[in-house]
N, C-alpha and C. Protein backbone atom coordinates (compact mmCIF):
# COMPACT_ATOMS: atom_id res chain seq x y z
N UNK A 1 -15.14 -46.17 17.66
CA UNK A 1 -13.80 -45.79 18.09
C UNK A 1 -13.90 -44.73 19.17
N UNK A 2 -12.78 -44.91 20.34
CA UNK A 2 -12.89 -43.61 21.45
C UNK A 2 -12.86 -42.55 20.49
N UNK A 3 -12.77 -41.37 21.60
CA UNK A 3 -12.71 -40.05 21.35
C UNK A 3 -10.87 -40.23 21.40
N UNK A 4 -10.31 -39.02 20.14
CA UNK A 4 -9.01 -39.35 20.21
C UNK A 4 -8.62 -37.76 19.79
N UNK A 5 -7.57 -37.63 20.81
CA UNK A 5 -6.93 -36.13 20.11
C UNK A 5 -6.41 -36.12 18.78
N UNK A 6 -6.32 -34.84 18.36
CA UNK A 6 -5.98 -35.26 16.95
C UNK A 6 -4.86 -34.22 16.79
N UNK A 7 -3.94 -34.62 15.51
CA UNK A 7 -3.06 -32.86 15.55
C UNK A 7 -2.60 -33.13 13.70
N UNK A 8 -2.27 -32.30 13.39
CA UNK A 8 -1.82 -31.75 11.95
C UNK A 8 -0.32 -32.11 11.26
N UNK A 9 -0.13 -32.26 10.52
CA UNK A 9 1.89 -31.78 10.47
C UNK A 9 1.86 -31.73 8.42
N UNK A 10 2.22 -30.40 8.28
CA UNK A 10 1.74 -29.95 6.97
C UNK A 10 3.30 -30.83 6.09
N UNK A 11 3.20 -30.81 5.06
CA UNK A 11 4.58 -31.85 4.62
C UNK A 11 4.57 -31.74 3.13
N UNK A 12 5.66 -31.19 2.75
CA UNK A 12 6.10 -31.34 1.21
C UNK A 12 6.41 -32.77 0.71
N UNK A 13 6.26 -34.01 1.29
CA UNK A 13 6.07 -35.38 1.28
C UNK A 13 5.36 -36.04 1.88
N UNK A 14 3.87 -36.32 1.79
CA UNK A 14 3.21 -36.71 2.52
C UNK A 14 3.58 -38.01 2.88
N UNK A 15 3.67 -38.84 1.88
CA UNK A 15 4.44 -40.38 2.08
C UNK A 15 5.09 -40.65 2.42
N UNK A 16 6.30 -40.05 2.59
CA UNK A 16 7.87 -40.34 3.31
C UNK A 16 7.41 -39.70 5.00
N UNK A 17 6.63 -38.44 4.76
CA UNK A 17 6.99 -38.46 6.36
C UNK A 17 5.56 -39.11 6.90
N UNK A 18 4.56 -39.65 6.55
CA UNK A 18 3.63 -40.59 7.47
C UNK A 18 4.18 -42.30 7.39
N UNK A 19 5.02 -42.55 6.48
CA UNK A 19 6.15 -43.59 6.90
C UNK A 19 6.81 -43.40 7.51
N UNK A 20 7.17 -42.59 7.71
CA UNK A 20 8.41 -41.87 9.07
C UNK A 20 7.43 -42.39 10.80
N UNK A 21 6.24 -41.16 10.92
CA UNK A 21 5.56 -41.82 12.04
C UNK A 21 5.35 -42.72 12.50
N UNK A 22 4.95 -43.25 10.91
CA UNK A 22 4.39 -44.73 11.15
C UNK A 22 5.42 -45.37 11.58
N UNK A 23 6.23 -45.82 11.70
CA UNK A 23 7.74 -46.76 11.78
C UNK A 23 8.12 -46.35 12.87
N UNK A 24 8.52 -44.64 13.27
CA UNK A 24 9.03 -44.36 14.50
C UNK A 24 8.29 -44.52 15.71
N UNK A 25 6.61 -43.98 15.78
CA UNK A 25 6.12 -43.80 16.60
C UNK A 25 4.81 -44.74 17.18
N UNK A 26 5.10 -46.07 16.14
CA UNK A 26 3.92 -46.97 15.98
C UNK A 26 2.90 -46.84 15.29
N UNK A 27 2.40 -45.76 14.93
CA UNK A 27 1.25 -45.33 14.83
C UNK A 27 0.16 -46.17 13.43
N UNK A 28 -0.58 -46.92 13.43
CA UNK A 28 -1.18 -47.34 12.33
C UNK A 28 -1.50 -46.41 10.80
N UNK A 29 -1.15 -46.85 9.92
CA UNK A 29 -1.74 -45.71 8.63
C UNK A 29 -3.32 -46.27 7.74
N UNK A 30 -4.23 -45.49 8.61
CA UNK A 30 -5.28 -46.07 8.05
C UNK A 30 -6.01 -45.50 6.88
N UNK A 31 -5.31 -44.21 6.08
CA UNK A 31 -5.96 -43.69 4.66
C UNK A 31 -4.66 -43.07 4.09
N UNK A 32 -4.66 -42.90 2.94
CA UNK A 32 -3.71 -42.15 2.21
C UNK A 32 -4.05 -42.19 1.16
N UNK A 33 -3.91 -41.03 0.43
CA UNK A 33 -4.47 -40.72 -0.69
C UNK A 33 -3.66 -39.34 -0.65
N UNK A 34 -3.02 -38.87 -2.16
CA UNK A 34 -2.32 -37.64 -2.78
C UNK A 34 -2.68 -36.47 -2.02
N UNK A 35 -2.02 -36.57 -1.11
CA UNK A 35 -1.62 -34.83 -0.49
C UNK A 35 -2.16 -35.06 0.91
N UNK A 36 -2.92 -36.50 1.39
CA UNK A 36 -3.60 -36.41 2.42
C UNK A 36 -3.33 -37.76 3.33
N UNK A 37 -2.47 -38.04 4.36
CA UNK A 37 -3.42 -39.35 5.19
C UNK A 37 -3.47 -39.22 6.78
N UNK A 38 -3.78 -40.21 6.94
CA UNK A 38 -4.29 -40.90 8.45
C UNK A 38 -3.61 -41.59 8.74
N UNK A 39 -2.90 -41.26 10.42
CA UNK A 39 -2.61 -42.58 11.07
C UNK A 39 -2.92 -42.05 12.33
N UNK A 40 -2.75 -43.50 13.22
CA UNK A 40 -3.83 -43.58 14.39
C UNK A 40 -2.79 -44.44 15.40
N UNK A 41 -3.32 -44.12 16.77
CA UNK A 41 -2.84 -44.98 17.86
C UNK A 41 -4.39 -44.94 18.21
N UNK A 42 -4.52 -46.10 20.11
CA UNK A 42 -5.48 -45.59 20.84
C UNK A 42 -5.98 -44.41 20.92
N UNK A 43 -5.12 -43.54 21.39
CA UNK A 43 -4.94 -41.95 21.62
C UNK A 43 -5.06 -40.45 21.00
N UNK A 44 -4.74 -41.05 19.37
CA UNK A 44 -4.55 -39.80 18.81
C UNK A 44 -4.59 -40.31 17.20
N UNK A 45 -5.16 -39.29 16.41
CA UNK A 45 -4.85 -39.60 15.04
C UNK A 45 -3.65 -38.16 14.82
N UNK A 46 -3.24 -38.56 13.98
CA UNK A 46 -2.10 -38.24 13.37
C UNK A 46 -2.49 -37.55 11.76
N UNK A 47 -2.67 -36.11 11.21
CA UNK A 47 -2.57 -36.06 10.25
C UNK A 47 -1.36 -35.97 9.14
N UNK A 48 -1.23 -36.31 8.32
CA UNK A 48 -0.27 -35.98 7.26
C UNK A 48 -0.78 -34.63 6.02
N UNK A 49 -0.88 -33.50 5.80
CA UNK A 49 -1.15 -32.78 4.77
C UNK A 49 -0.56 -32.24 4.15
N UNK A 50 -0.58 -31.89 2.59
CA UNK A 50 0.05 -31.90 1.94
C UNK A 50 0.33 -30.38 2.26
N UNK A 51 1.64 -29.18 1.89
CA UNK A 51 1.51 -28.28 1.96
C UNK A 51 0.94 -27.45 0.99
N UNK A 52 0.37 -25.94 1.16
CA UNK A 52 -0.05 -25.43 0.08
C UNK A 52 1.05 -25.34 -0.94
N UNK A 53 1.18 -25.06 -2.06
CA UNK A 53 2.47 -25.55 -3.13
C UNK A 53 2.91 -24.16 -3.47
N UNK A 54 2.35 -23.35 -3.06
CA UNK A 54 3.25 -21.68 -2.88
C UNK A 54 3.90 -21.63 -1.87
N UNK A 55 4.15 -21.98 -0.44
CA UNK A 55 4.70 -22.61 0.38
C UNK A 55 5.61 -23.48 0.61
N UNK A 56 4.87 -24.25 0.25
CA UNK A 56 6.03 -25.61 -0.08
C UNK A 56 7.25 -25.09 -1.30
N UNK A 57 6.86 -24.35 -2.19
CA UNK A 57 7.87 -23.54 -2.78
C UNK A 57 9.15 -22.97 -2.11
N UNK A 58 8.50 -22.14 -0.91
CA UNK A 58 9.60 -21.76 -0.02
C UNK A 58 10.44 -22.53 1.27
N UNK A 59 9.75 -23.54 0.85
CA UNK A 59 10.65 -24.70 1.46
C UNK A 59 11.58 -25.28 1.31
N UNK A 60 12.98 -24.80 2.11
CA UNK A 60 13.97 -26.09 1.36
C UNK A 60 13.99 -27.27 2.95
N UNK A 61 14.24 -28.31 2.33
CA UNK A 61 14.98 -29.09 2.92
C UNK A 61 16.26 -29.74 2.95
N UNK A 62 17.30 -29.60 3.82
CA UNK A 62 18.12 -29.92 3.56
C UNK A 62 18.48 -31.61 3.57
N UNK A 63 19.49 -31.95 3.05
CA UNK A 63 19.88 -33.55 3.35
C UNK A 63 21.42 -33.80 3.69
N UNK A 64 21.21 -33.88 5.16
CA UNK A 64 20.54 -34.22 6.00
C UNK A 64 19.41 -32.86 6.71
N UNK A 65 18.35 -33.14 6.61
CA UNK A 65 17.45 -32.13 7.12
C UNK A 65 18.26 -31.71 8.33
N UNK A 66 17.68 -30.21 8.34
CA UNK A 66 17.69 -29.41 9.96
C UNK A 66 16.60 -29.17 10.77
N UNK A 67 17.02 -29.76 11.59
CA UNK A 67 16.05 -29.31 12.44
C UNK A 67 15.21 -27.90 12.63
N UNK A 68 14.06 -27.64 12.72
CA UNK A 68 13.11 -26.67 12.66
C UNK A 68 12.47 -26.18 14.12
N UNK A 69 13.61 -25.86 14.92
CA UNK A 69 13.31 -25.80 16.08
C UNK A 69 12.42 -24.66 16.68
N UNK A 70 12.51 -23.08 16.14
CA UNK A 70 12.14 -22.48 16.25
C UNK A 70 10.20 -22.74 15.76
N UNK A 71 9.37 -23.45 16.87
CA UNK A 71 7.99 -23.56 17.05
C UNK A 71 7.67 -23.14 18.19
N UNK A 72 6.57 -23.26 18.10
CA UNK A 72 5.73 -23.48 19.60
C UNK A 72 5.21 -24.64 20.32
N UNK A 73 4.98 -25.36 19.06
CA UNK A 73 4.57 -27.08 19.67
C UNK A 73 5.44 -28.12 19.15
N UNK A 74 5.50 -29.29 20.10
CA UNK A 74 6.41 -30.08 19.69
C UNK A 74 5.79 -31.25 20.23
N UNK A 75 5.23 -32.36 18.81
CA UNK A 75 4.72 -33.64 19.76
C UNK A 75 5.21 -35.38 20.27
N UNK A 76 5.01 -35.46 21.69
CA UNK A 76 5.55 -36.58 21.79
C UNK A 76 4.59 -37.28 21.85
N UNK A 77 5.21 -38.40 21.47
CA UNK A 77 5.08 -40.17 21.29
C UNK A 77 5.64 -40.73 22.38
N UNK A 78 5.06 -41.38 22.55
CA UNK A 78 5.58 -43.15 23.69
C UNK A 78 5.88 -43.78 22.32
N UNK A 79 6.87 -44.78 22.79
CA UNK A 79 7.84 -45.69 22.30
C UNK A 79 8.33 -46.54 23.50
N UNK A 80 8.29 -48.05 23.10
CA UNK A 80 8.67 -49.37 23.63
C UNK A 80 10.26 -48.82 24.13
N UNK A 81 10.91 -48.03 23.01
CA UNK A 81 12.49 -48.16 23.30
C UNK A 81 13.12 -47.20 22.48
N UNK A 82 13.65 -46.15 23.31
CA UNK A 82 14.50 -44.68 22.74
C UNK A 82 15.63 -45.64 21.57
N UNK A 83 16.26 -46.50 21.80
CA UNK A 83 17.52 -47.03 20.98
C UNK A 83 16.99 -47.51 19.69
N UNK A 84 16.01 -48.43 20.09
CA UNK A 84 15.08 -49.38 18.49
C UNK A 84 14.66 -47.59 18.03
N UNK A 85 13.79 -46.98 18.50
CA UNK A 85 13.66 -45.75 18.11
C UNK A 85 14.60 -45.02 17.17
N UNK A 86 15.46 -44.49 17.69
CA UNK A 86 16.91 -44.24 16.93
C UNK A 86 16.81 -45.12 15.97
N UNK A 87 17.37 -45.98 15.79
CA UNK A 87 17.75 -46.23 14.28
C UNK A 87 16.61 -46.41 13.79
N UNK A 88 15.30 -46.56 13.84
CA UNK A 88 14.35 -46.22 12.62
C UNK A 88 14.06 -45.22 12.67
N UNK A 89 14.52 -44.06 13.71
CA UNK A 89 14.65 -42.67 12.71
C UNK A 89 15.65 -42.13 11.60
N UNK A 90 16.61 -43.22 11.59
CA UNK A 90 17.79 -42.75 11.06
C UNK A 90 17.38 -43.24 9.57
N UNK A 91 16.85 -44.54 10.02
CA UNK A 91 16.24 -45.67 8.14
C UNK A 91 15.28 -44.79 7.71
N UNK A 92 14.28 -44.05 8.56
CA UNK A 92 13.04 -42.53 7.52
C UNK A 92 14.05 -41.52 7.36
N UNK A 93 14.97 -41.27 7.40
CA UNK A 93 15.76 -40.00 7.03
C UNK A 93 15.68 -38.69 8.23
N UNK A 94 15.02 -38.99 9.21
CA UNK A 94 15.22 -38.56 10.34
C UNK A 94 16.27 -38.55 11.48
N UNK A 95 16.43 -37.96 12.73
CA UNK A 95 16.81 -38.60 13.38
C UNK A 95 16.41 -38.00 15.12
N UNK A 96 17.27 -39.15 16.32
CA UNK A 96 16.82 -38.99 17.30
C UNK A 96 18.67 -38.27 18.13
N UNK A 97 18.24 -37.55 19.04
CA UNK A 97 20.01 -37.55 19.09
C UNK A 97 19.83 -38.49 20.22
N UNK A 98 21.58 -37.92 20.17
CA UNK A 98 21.97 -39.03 21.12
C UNK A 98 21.87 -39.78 22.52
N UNK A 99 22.46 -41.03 22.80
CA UNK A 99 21.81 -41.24 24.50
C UNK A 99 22.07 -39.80 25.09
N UNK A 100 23.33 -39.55 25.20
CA UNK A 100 23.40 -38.26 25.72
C UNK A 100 22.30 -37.51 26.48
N UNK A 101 22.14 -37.12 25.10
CA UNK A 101 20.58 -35.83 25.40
C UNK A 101 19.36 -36.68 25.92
N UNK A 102 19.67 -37.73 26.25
CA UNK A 102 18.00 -38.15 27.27
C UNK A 102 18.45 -37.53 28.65
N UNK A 103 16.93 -37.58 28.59
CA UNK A 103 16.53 -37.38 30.02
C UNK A 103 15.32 -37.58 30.57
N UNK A 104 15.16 -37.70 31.96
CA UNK A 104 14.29 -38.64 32.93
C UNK A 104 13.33 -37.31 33.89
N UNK A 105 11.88 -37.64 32.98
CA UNK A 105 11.39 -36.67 33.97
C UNK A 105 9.90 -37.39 34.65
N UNK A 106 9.32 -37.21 35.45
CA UNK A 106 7.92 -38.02 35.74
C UNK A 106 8.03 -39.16 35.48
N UNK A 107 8.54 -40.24 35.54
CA UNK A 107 8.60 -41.87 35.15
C UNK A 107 8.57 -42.01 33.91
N UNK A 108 9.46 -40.98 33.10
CA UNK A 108 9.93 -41.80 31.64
C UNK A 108 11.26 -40.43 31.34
N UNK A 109 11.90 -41.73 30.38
CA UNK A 109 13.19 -41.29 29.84
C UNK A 109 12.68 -40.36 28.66
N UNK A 110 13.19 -39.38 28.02
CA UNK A 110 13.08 -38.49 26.94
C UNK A 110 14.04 -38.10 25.94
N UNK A 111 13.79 -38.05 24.89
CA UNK A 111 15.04 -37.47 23.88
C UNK A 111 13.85 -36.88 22.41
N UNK A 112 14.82 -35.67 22.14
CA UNK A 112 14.39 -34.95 21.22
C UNK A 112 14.87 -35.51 19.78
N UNK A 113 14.25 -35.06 18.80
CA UNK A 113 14.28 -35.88 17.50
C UNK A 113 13.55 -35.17 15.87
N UNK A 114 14.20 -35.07 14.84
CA UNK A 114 13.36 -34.43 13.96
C UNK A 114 12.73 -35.50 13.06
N UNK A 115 12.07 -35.31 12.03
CA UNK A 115 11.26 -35.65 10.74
C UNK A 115 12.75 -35.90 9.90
N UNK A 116 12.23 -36.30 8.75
CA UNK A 116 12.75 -36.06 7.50
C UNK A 116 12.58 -34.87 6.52
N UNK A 117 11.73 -33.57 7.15
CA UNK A 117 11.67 -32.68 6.62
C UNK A 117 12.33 -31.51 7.79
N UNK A 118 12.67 -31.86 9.12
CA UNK A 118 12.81 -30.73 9.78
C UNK A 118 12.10 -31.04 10.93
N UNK A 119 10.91 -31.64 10.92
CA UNK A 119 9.62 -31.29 11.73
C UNK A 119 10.34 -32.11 13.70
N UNK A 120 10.51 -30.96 14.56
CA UNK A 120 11.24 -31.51 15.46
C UNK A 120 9.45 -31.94 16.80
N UNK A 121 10.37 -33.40 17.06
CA UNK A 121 9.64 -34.04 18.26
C UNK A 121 10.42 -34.65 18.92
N UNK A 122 9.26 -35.53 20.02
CA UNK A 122 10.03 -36.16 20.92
C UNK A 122 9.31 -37.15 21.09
N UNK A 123 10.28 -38.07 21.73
CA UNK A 123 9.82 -39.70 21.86
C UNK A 123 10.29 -39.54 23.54
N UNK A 124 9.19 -40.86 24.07
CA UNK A 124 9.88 -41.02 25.31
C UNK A 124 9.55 -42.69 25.83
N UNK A 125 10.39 -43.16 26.98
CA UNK A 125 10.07 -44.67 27.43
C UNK A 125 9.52 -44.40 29.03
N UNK A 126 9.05 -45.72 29.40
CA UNK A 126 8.64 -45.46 30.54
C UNK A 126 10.29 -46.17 31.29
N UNK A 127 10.74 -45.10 32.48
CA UNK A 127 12.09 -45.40 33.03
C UNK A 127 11.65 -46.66 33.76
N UNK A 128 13.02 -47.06 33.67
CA UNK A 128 13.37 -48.59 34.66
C UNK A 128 12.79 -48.37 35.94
C-alpha cells in the first residue's frame, strides 16, 4: 500500500461516527474492533478512537449535536457531490449546511459540516 497521511478523531461512539465517514466521505472501513477502527481512501487512513472514559464523561452531546467549532484543525474530504453528501450526513446524524454556505475556491466548491458528535469538517467537489 502507498504511503498515506493519516489523522485521529477521538469519539464517545466509535461505530456510529466511522459509519458516519464511511458513508459521507467514502472512505473504506477496513478494522474495527471495541474502542478502535480503520478506514482508508487512496490518500489517507482515517482513525476512529475510543475516548478516554474520564473524558468522555465530560462529554455531552447534544441531539441534534452542536457543532464544536472552536479547534484548530478541521478535515476535508473530496466528495463526488456536496447535495448526495448532505443527505447522508443528515441519515449519520450529522449534518452539512446549506447550499448557501458553499463556496468556490481553487477549482472546487466547499461547505462546512459536523459529525454526529460535534466533530466539525468539510467536504468539497471539483467546480463545473
Amino acid at each position: 500500500m502507498p504511503e498515506q497521511a493519516a489523522a485521529v478523531i477521538y469519539a464517545k461512539d466509535v461505530a456510529r461516527v466511522s459509519a458516519f465517514y464511511a458513508s459521507v466521505a467514502g472512505l473504506a472501513l477496513t478494522h474495527a474492533e471495541p474502542g478502535h477502527a480503520s478506514l482508508e481512501s487512496s490518500a489517507l487512513q482515517l482513525f476512529i478512537v475510543a475516548m478516554n472514559a474520564g473524558i468522555a464523561a465530560s462529554v455531552q452531546i447534544a441531539n441534534p449535536p452542536v457543532p464544536r467549532e472552536n479547534t484548530a484543525l478541521k478535515f476535508i474530504f473530496p466528495v463526488a457531490s456536496l447535495q448526495a453528501a448532505r443527505a447522508l450526513a443528515a441519515q449519520g446524524g450529522g449534518a452539512l449546511k446549506p447550499p448557501q454556505a458553499e463556496w468556490a475556491f481553487n477549482g472546487w466548491r466547499h461547505c462546512d459540516g459536523h459529525d454526529p458528535e460535534g466533530n466539525v469538517f468539510q467536504l468539497r467537489e471539483r467546480a463545473a
